[in-house]
PDB file of N, CA and C in Angstrom:
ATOM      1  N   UNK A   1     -15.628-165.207-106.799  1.00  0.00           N
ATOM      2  CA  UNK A   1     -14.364-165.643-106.232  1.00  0.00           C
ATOM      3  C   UNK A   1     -14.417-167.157-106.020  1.00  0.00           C
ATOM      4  N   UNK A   2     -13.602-167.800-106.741  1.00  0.00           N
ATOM      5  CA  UNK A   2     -13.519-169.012-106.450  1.00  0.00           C
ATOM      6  C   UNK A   2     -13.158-169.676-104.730  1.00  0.00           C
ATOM      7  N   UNK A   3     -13.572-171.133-104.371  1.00  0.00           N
ATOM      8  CA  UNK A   3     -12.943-171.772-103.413  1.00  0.00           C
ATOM      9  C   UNK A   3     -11.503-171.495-102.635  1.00  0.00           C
ATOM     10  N   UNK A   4     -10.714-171.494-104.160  1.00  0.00           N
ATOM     11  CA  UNK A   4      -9.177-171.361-103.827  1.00  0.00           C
ATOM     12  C   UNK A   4      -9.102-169.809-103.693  1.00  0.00           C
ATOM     13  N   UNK A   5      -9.431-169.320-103.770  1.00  0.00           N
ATOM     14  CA  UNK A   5      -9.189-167.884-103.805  1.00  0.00           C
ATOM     15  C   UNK A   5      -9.669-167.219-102.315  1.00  0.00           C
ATOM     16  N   UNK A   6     -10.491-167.640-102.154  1.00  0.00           N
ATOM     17  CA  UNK A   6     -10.713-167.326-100.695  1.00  0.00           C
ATOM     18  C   UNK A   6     -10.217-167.818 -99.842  1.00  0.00           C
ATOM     19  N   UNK A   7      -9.443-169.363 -99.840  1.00  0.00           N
ATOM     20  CA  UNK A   7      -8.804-169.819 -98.986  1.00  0.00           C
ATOM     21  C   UNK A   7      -7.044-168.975 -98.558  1.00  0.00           C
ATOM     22  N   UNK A   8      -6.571-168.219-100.381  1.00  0.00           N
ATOM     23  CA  UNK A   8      -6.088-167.281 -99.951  1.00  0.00           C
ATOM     24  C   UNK A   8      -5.768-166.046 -99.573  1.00  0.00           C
ATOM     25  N   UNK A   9      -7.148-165.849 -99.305  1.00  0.00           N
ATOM     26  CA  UNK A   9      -7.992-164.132 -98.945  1.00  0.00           C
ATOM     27  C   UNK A   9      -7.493-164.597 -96.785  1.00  0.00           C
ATOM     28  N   UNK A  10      -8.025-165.752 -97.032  1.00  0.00           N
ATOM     29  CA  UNK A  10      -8.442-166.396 -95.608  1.00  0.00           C
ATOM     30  C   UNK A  10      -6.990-166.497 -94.703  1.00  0.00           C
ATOM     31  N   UNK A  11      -6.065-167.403 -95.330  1.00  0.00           N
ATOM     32  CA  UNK A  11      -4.460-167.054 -95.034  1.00  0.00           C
ATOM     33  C   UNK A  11      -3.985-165.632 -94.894  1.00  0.00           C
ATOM     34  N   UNK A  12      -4.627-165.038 -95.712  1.00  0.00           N
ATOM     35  CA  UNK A  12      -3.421-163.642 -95.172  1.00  0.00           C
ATOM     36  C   UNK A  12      -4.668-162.844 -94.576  1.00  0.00           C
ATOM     37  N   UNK A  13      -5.431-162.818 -93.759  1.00  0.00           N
ATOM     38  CA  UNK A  13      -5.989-162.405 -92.784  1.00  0.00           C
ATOM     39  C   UNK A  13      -5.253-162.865 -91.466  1.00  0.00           C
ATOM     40  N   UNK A  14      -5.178-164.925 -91.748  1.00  0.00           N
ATOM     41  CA  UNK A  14      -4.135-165.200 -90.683  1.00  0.00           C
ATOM     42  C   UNK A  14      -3.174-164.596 -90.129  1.00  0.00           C
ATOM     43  N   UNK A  15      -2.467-164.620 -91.719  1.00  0.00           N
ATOM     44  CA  UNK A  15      -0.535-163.768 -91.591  1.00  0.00           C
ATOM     45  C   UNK A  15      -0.646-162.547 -90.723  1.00  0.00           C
ATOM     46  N   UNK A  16      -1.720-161.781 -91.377  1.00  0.00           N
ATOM     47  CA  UNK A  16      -2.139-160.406 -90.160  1.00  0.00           C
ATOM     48  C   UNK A  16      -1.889-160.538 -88.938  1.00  0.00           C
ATOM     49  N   UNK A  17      -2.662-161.537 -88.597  1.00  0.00           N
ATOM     50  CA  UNK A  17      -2.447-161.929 -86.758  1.00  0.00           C
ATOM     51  C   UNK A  17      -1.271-162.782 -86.668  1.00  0.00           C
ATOM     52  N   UNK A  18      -0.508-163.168 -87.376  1.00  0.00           N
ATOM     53  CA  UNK A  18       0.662-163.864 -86.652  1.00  0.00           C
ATOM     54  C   UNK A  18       0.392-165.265 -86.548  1.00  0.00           C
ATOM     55  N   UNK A  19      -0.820-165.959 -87.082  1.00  0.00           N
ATOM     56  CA  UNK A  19      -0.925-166.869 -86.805  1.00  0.00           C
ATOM     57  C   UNK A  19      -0.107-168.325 -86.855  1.00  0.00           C
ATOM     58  N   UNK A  20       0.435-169.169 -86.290  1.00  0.00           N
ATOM     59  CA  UNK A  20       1.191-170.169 -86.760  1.00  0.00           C
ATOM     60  C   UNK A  20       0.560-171.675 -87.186  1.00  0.00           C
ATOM     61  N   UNK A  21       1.040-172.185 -87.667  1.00  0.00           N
ATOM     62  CA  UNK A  21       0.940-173.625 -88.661  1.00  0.00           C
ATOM     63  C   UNK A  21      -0.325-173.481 -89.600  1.00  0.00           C
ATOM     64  N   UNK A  22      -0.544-172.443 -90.320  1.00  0.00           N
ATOM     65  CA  UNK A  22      -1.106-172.274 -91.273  1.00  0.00           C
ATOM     66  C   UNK A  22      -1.436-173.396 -92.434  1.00  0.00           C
ATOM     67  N   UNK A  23      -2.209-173.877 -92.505  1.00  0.00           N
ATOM     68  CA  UNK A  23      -2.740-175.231 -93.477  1.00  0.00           C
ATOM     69  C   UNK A  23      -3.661-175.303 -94.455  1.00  0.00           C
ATOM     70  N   UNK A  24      -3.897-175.505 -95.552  1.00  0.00           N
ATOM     71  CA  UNK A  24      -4.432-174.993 -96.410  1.00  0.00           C
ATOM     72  C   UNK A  24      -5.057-176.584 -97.332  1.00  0.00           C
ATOM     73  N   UNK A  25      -6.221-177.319 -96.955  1.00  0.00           N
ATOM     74  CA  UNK A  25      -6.208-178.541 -96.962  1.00  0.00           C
ATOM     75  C   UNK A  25      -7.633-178.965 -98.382  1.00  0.00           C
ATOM     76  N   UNK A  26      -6.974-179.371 -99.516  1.00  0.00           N
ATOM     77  CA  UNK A  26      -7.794-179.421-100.435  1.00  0.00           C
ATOM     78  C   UNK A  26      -8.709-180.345-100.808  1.00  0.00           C
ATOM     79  N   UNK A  27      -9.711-180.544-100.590  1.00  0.00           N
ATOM     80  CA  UNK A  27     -10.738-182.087-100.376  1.00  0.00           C
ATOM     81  C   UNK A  27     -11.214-182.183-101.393  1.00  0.00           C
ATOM     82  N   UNK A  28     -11.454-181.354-102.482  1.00  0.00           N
ATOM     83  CA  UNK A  28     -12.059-181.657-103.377  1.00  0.00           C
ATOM     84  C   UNK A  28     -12.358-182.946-104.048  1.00  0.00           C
ATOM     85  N   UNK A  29     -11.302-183.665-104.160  1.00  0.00           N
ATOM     86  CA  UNK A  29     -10.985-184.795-104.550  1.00  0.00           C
ATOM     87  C   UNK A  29     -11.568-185.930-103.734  1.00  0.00           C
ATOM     88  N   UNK A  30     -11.879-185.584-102.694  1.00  0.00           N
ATOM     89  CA  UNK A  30     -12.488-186.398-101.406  1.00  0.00           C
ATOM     90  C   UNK A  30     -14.073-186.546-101.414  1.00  0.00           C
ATOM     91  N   UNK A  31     -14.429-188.087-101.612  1.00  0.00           N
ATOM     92  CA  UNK A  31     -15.792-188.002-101.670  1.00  0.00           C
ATOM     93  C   UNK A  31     -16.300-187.803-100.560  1.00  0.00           C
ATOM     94  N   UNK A  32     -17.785-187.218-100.760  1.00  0.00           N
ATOM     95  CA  UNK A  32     -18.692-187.067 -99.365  1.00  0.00           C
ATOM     96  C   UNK A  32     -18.274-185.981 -98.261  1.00  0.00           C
ATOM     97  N   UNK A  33     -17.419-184.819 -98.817  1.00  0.00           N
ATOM     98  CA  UNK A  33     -17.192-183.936 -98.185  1.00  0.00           C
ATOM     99  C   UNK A  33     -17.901-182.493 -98.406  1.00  0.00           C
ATOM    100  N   UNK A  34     -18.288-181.816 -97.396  1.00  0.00           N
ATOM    101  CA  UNK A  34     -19.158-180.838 -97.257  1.00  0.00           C
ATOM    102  C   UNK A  34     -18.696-179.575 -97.938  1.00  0.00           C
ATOM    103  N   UNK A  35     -17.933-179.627 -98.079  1.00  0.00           N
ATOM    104  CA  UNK A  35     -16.675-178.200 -98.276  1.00  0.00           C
ATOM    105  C   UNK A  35     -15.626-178.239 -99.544  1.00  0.00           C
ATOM    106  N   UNK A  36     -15.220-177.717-100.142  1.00  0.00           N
ATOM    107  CA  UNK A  36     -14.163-177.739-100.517  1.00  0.00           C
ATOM    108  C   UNK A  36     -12.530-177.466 -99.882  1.00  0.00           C
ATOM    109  N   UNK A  37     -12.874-176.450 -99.274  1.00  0.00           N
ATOM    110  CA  UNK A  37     -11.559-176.397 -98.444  1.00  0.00           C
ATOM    111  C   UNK A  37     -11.422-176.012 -96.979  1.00  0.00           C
ATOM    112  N   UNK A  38     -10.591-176.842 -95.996  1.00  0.00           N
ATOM    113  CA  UNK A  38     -10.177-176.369 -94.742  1.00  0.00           C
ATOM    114  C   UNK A  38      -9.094-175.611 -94.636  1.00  0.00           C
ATOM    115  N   UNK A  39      -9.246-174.524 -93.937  1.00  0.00           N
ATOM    116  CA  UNK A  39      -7.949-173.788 -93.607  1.00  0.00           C
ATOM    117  C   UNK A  39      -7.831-173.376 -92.309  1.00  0.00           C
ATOM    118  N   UNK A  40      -6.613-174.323 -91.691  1.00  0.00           N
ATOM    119  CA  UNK A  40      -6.317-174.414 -90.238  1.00  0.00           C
ATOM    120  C   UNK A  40      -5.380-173.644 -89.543  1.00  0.00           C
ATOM    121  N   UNK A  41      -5.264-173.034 -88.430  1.00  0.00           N
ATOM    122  CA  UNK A  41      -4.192-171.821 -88.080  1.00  0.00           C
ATOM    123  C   UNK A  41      -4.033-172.342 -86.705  1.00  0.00           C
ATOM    124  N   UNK A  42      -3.311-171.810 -85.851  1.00  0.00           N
ATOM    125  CA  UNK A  42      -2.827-171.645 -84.419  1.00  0.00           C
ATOM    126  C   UNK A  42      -2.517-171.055 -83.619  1.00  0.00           C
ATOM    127  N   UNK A  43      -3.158-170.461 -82.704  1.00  0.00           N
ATOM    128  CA  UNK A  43      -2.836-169.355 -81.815  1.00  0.00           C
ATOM    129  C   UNK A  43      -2.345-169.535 -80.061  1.00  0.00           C
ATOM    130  N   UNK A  44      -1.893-168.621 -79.847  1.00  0.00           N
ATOM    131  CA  UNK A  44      -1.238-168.710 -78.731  1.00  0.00           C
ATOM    132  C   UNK A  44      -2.282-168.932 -77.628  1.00  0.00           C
ATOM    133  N   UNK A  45      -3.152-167.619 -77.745  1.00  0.00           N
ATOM    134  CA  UNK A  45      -3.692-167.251 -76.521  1.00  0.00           C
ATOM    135  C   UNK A  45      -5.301-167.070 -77.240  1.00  0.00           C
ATOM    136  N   UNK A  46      -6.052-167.154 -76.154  1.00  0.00           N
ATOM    137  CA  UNK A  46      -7.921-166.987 -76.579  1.00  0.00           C
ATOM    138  C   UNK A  46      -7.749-165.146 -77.258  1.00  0.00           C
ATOM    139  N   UNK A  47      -7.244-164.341 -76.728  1.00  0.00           N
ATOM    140  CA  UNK A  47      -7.001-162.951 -77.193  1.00  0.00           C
ATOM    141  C   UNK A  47      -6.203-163.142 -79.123  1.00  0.00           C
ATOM    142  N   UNK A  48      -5.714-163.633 -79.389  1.00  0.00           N
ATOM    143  CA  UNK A  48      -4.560-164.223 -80.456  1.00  0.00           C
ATOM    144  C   UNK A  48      -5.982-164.645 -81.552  1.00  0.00           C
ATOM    145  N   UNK A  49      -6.768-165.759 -80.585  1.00  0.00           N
ATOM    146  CA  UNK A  49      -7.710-166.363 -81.393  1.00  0.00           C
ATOM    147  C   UNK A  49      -9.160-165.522 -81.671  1.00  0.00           C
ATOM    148  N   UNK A  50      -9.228-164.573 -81.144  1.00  0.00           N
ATOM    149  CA  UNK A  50     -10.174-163.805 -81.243  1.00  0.00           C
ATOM    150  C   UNK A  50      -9.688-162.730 -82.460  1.00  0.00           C
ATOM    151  N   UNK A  51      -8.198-162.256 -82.478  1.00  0.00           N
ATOM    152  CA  UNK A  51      -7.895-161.210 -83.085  1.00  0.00           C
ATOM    153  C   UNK A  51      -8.254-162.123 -84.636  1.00  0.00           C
ATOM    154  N   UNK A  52      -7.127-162.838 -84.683  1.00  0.00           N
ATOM    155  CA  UNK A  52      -7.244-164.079 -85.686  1.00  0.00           C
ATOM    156  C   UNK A  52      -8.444-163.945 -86.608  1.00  0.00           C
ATOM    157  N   UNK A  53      -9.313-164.532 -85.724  1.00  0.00           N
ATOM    158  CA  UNK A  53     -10.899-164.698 -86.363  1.00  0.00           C
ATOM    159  C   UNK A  53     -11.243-163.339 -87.074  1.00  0.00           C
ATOM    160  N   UNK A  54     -11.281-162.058 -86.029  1.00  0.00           N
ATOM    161  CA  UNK A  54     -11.780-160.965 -86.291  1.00  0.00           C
ATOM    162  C   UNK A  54     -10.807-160.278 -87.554  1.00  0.00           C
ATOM    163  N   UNK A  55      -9.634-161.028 -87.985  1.00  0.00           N
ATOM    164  CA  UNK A  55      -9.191-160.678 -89.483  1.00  0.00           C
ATOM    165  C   UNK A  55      -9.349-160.969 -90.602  1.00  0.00           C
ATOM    166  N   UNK A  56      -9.740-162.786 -90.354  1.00  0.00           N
ATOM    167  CA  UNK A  56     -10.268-163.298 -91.036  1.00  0.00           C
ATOM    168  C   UNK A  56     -11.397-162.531 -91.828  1.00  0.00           C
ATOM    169  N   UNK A  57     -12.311-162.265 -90.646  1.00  0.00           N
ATOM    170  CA  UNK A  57     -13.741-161.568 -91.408  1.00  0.00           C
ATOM    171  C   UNK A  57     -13.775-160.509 -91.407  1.00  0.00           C
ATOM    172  N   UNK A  58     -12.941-159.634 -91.367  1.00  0.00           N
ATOM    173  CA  UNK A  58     -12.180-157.947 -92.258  1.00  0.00           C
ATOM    174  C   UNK A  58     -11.761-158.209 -93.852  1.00  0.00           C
ATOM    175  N   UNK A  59     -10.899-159.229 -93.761  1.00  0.00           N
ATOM    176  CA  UNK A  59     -10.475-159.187 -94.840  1.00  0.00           C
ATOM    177  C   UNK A  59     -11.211-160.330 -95.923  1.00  0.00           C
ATOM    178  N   UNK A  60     -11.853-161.166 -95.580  1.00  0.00           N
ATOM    179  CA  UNK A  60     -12.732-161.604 -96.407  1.00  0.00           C
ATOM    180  C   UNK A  60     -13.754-160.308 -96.655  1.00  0.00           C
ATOM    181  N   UNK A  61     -14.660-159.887 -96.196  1.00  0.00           N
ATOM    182  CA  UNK A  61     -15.690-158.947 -96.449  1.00  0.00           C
ATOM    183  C   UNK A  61     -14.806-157.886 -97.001  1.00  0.00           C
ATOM    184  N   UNK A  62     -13.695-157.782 -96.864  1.00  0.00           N
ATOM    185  CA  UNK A  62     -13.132-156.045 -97.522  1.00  0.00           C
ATOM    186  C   UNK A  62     -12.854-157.304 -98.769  1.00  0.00           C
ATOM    187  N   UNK A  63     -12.615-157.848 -98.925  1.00  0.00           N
ATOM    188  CA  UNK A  63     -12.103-158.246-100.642  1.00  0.00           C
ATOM    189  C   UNK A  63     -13.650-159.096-101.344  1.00  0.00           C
ATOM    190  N   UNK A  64     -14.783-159.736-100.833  1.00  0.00           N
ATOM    191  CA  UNK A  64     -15.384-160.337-101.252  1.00  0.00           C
ATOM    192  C   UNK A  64     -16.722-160.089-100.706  1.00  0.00           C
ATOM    193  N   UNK A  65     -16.934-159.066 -99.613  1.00  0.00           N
ATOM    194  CA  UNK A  65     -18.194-158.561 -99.250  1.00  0.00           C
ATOM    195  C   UNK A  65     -18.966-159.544 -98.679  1.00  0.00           C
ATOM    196  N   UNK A  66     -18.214-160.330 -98.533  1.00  0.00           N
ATOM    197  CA  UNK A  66     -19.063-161.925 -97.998  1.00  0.00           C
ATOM    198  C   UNK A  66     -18.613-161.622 -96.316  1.00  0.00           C
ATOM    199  N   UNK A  67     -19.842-162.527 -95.233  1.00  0.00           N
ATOM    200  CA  UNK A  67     -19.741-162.817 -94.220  1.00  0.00           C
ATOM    201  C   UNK A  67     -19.429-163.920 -93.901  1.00  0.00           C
ATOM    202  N   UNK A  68     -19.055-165.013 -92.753  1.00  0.00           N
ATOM    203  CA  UNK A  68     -19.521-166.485 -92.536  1.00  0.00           C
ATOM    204  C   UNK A  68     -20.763-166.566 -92.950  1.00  0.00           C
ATOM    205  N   UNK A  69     -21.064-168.246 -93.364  1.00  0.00           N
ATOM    206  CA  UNK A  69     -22.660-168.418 -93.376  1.00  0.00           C
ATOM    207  C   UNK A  69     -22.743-168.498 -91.970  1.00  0.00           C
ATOM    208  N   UNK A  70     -21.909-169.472 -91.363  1.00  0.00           N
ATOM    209  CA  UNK A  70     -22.065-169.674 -89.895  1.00  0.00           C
ATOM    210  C   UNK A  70     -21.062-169.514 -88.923  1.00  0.00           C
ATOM    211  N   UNK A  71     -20.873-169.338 -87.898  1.00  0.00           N
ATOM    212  CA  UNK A  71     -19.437-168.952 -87.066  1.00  0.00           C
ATOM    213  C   UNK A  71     -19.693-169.509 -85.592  1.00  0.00           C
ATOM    214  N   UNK A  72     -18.869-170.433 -85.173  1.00  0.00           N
ATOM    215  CA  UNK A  72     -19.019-170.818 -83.356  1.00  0.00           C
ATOM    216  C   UNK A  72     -17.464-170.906 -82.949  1.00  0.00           C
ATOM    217  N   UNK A  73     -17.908-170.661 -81.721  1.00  0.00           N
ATOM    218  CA  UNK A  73     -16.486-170.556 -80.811  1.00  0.00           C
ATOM    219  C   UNK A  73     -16.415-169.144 -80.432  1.00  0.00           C
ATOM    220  N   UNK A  74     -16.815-168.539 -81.228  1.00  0.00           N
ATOM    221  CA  UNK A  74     -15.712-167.021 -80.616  1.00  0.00           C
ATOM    222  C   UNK A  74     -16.185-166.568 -79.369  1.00  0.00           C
ATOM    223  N   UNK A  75     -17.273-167.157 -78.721  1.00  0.00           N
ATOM    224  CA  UNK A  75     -17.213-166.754 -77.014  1.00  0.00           C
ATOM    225  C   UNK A  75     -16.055-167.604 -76.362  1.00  0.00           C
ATOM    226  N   UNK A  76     -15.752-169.387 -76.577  1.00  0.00           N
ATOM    227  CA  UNK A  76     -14.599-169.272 -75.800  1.00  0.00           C
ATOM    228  C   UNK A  76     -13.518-169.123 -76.116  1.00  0.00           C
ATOM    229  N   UNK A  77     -13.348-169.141 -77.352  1.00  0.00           N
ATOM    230  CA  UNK A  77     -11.979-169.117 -77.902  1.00  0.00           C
ATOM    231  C   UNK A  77     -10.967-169.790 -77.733  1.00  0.00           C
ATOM    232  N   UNK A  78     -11.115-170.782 -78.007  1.00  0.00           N
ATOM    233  CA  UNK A  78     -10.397-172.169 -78.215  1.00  0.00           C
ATOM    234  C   UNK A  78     -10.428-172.742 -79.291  1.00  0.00           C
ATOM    235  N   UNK A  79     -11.591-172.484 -79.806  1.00  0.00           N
ATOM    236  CA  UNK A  79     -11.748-173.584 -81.297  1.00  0.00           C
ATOM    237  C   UNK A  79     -12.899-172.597 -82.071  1.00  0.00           C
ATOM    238  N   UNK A  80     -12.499-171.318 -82.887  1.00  0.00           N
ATOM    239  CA  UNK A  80     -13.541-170.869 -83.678  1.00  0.00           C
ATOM    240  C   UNK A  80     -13.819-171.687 -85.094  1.00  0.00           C
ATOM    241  N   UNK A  81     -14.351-171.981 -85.307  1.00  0.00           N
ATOM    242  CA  UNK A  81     -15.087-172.110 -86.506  1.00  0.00           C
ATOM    243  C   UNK A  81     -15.873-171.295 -87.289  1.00  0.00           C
ATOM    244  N   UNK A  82     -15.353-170.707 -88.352  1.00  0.00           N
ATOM    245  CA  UNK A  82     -16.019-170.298 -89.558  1.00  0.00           C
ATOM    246  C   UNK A  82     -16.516-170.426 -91.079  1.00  0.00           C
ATOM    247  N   UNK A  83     -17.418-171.019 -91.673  1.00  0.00           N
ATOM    248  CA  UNK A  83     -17.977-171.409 -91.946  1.00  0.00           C
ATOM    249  C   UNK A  83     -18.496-170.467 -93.555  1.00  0.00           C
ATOM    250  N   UNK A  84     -17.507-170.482 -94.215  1.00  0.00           N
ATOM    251  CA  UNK A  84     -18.040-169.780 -95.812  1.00  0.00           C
ATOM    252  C   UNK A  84     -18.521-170.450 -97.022  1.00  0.00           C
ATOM    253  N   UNK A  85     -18.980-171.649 -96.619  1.00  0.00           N
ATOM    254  CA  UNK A  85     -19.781-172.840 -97.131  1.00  0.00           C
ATOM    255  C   UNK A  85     -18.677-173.534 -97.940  1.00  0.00           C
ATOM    256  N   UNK A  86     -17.898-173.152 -99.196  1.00  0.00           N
ATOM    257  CA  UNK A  86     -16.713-173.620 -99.651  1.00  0.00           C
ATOM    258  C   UNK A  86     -15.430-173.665 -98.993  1.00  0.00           C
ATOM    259  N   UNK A  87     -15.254-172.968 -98.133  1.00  0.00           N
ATOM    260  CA  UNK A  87     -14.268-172.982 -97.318  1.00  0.00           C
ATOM    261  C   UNK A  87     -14.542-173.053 -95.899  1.00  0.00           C
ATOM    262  N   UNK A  88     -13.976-173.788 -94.701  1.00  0.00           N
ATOM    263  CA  UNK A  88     -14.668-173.607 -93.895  1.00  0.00           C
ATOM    264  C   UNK A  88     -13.056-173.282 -92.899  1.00  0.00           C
ATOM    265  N   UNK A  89     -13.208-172.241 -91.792  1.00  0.00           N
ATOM    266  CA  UNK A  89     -11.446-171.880 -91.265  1.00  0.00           C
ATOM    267  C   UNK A  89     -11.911-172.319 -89.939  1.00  0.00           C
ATOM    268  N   UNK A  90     -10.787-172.965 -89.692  1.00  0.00           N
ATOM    269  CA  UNK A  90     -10.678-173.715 -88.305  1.00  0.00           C
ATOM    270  C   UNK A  90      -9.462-172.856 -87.210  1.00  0.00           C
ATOM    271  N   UNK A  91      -9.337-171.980 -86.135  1.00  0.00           N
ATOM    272  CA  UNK A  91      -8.953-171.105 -85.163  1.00  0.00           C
ATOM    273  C   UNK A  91      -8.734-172.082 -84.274  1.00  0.00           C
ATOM    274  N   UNK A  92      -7.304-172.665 -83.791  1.00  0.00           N
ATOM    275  CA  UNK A  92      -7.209-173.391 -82.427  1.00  0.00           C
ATOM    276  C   UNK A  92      -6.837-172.981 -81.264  1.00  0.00           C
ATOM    277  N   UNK A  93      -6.374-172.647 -80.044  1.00  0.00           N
ATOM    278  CA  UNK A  93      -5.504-172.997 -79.316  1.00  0.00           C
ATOM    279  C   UNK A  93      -4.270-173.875 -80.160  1.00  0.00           C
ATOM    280  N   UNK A  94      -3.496-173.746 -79.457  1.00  0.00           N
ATOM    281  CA  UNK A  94      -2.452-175.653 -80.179  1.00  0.00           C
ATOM    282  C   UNK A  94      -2.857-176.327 -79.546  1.00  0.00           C
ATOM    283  N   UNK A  95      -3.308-176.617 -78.359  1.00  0.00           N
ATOM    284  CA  UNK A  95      -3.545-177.574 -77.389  1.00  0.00           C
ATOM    285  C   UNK A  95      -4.779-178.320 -78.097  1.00  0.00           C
ATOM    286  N   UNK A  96      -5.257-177.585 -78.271  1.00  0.00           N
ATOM    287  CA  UNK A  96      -7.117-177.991 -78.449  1.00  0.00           C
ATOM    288  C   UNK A  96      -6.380-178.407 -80.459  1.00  0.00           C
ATOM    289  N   UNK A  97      -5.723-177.896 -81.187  1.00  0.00           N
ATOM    290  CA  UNK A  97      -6.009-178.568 -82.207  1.00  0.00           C
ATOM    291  C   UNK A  97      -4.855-179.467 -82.346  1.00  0.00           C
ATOM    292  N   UNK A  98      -4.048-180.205 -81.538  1.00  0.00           N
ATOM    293  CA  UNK A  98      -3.416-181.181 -80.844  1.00  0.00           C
ATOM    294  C   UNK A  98      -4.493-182.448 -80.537  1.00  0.00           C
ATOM    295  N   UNK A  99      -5.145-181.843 -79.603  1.00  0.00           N
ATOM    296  CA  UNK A  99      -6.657-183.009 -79.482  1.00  0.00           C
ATOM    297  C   UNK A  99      -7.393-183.286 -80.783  1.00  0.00           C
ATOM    298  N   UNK A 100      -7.666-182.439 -81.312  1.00  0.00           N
ATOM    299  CA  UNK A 100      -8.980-182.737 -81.982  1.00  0.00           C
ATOM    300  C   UNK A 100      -8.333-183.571 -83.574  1.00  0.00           C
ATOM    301  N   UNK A 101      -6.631-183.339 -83.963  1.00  0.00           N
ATOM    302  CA  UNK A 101      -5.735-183.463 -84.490  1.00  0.00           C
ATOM    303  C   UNK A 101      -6.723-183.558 -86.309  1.00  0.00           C
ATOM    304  N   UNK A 102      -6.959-182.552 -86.717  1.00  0.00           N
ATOM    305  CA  UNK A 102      -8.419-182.606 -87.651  1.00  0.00           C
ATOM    306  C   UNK A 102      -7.567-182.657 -89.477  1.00  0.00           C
ATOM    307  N   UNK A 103      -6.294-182.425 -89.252  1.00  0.00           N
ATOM    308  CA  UNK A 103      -5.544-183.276 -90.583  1.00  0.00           C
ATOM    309  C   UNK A 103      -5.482-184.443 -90.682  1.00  0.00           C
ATOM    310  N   UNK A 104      -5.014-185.564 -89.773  1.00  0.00           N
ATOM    311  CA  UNK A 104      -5.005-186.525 -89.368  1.00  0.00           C
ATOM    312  C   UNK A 104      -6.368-187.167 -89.589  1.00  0.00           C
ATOM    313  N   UNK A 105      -7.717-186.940 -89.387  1.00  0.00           N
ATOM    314  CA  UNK A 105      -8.816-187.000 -89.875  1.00  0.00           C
ATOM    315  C   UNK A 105      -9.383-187.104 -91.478  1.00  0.00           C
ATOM    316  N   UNK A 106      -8.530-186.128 -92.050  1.00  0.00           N
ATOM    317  CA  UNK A 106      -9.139-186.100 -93.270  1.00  0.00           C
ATOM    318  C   UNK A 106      -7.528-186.197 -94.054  1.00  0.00           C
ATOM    319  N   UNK A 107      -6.689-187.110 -93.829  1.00  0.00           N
ATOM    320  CA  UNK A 107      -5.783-187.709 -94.417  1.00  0.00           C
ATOM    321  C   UNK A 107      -5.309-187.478 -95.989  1.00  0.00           C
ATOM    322  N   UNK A 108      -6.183-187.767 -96.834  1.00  0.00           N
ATOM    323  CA  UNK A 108      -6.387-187.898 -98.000  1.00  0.00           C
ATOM    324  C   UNK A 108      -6.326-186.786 -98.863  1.00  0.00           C
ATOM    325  N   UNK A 109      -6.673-185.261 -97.965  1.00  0.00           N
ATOM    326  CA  UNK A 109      -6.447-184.316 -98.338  1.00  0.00           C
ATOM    327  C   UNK A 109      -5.061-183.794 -99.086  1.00  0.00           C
ATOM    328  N   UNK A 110      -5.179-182.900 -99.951  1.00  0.00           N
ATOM    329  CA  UNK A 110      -3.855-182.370-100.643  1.00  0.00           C
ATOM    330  C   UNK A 110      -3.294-181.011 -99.710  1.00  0.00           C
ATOM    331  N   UNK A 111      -2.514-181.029 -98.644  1.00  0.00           N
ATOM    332  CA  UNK A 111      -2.202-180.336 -97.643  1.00  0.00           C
ATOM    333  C   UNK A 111      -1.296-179.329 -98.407  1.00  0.00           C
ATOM    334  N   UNK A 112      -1.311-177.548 -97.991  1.00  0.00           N
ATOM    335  CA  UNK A 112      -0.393-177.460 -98.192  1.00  0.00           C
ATOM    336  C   UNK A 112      -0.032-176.652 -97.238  1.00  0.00           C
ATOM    337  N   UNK A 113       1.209-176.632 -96.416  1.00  0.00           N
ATOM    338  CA  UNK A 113       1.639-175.933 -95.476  1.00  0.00           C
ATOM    339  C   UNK A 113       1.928-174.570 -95.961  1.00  0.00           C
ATOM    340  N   UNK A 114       1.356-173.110 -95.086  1.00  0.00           N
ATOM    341  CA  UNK A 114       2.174-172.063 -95.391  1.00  0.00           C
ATOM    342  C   UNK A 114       3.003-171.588 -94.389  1.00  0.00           C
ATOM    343  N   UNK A 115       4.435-170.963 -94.952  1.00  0.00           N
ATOM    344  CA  UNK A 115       5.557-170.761 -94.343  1.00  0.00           C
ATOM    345  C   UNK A 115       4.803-169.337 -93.950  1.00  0.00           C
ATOM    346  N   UNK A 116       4.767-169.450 -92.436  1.00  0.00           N
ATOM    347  CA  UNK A 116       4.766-168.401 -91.678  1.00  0.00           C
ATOM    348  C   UNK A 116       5.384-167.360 -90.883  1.00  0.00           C
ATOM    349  N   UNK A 117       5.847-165.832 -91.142  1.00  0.00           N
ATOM    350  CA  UNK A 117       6.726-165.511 -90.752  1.00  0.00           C
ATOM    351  C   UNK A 117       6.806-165.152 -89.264  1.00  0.00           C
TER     352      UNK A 117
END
């Protein structure tokens, strides 16, 4: 399974939970970057961001049998991070990914917003 392909395995795990401002951020093109792709979401509540996460890695492993390599946050649930070496999914609060504002960071990226229902 390619990069891109998991990034949209990774989105509709989101869509599952409802997640909002769904972002889908392509670096490839970007030197000196660890990853190929970020994919950023938004949740209401630490419960929202837990479900979130926990679809993420249902539906990656039910379509690709893969786990995270690495995963932090999901004790407080504010900011999970998961970590599938080519893709890496970023779980906020809004508040917390307001602060940390992590598009804005990597600028250069080929963004693409998904319309969330």
């Amino acid at each position: 399974m390619t990069a891109e392909e998991l990034s949209n395995v990774i989105v509709k795990g989101m869509e599952e939970k409802k997640a909002s401002d769904i972002v889908v951020m392509d670096l490839r093109e970007i030197n000196s970057t660890m990853t190929d792709f970020f994919v950023i979401c938004s949740g209401t509540s630490d419960t929202q961001i837990e479900g979130i996460s926990n679809a993420v890695e249902q539906e990656v492993f039910k379509t690709n049998n893969e786990k995270p390599w690495k995963s932090e946050g999901k004790s407080n649930r504010q900011w999970v991070l998961m970590d599938y070496v080519n893709v890496v999914v970023h779980i906020f609060l809004k508040d917390k990914r307001e602060f940390y504002q992590l598009e804005d960071l990597w600028g250069d990226a080929k963004v693409t917003k998904i319309n969330s229902h």
